[in-house]
Protein backbone atom coordinates (compact mmCIF):
# COMPACT_ATOMS: atom_id res chain seq x y z
CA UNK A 1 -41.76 -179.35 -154.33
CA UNK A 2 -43.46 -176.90 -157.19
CA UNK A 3 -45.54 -178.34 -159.62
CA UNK A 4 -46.01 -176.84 -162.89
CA UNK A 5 -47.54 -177.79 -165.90
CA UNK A 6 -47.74 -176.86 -169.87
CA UNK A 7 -50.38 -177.98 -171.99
CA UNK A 8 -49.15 -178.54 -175.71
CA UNK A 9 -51.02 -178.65 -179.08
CA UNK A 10 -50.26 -182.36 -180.78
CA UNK A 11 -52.17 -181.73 -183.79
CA UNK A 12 -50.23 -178.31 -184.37
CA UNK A 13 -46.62 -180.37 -182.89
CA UNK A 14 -46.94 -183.14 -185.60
CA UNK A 15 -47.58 -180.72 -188.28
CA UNK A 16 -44.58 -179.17 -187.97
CA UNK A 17 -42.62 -181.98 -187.80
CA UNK A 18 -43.29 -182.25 -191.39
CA UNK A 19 -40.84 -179.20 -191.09
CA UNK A 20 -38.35 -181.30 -189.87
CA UNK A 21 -38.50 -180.53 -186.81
CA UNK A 22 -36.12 -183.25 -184.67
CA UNK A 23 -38.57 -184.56 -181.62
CA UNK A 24 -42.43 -184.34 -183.17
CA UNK A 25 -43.88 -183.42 -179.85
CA UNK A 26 -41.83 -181.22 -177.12
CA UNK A 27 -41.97 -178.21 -174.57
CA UNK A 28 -39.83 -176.34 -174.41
CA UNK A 29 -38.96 -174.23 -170.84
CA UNK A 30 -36.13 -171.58 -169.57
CA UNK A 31 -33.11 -172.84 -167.85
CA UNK A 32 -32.07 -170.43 -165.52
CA UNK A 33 -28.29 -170.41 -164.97
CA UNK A 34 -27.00 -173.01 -162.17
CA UNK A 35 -30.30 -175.53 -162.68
CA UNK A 36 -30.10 -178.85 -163.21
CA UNK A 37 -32.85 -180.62 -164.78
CA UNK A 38 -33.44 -184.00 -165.57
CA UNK A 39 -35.98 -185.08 -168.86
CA UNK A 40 -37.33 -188.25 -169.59
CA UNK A 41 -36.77 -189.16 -173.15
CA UNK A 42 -38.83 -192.46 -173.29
CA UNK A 43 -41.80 -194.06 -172.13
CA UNK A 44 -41.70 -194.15 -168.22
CA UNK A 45 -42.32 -197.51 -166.97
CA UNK A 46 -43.63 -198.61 -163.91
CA UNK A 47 -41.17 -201.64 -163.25
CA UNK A 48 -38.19 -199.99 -165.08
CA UNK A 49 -35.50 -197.70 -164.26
CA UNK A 50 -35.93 -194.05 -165.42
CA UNK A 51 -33.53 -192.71 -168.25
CA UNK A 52 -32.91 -189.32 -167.28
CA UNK A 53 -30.87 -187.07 -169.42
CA UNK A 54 -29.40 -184.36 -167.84
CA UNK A 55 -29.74 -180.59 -169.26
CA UNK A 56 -26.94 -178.45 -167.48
CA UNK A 57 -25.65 -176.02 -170.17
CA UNK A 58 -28.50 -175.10 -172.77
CA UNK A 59 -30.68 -171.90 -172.11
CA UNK A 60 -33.63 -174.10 -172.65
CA UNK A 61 -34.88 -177.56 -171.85
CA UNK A 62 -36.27 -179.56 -174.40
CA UNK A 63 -39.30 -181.79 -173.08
CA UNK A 64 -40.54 -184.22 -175.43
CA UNK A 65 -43.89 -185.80 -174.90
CA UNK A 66 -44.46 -189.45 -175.40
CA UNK A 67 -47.67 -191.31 -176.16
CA UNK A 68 -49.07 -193.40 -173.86
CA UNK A 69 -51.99 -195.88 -174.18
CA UNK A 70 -54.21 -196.34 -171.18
CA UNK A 71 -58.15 -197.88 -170.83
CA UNK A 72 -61.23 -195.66 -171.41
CA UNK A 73 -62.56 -195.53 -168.25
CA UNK A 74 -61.61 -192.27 -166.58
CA UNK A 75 -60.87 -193.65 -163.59
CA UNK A 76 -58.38 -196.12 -164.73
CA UNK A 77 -56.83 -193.44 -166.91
CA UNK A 78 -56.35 -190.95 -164.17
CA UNK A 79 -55.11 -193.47 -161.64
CA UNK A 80 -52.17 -194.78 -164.42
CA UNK A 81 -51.28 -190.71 -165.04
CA UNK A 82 -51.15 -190.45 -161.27
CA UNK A 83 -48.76 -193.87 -161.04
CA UNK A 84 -47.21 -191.96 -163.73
CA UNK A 85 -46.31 -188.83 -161.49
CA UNK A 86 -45.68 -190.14 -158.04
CA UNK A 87 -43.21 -192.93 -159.99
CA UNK A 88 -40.77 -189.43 -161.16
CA UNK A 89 -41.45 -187.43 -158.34
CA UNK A 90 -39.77 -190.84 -156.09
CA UNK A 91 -37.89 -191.79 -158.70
CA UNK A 92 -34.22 -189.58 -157.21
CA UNK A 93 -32.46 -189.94 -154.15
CA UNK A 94 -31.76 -186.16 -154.12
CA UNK A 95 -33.67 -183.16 -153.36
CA UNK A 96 -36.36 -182.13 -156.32
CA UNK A 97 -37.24 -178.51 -156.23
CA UNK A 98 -39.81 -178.87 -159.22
CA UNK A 99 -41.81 -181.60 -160.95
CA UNK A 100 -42.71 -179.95 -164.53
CA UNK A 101 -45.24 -182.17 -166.20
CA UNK A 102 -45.91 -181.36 -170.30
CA UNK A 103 -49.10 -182.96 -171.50
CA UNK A 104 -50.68 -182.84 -174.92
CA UNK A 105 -54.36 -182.11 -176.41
CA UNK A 106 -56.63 -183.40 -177.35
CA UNK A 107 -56.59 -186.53 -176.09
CA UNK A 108 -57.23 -189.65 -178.57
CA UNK A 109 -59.38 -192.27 -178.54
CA UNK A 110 -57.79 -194.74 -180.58
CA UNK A 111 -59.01 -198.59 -181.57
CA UNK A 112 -56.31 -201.36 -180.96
CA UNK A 113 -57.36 -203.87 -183.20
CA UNK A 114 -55.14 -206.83 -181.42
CA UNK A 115 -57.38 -206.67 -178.60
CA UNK A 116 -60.80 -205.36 -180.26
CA UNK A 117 -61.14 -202.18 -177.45
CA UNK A 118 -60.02 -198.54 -178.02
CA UNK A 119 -57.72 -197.23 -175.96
CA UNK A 120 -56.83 -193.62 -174.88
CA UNK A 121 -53.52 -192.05 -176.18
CA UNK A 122 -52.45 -189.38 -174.00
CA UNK A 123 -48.88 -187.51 -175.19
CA UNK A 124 -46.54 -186.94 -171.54
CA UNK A 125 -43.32 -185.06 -170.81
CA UNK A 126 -41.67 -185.30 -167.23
CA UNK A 127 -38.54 -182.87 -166.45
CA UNK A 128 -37.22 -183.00 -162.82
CA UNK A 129 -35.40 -179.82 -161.38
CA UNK A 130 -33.20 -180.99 -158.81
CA UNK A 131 -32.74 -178.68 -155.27
């Protein structure tokens, strides 16, 4: 399976969706002609079924990113991102020829005020292309 990866600017992403644009924070990545690739639309959870939406017919494929909250301790934050990955990459019982992972910058440190911590906010896009 390829990996590949896009970093995208949130600061820049929100701006323009003052603009109007439709999803605040996306990639956006050719579609060759015969792929299938599945996106993630909302929050991946752990103990849930994926939501994949399947892109088919379009030139492109839209990927938006979704925030995620995790704890400040880099370890903990990398090993939920990697629970993250490894839960798409098994999520199909077909084939996957590529795993293309969108993630946003810079990273937050926000405060949650329900529990008194901060928190990380990281923005994530998954899109699956199917073998």
């Amino acid at each position: 399976m390829e990996v590949t990866h896009n970093r995208i600017d949130v600061p820049r992403s929100l701006a323009s969706a003052a603009a109007g644009t439709p999803c605040p924070v996306q990639d956006v990545i050719d579609r060759e002609a015969g792929d299938v690739w599945l996106v993630s639309h909302d929050a991946i959870q752990l103990d849930r079924p994926i939501k994949w939406l399947y892109h088919q017919r379009e030139p492109y494929v839209m990927i938006p990113l979704v925030p995620y909250l995790t704890y400040p301790s880099p370890d903990l934050s990398l090993a939920f991102l990697f629970q993250l990955g490894v839960r798409v990459a098994l999520d199909l019982d077909r084939p996957v020829r590529r795993l293309h992972l969108s993630t946003g910058y810079p990273v937050e440190q926000v405060y949650d005020a329900q529990q008194c911590n901060s928190l990380i906010r990281y923005y994530l896009g998954f899109a699956v292309l199917l073998g």
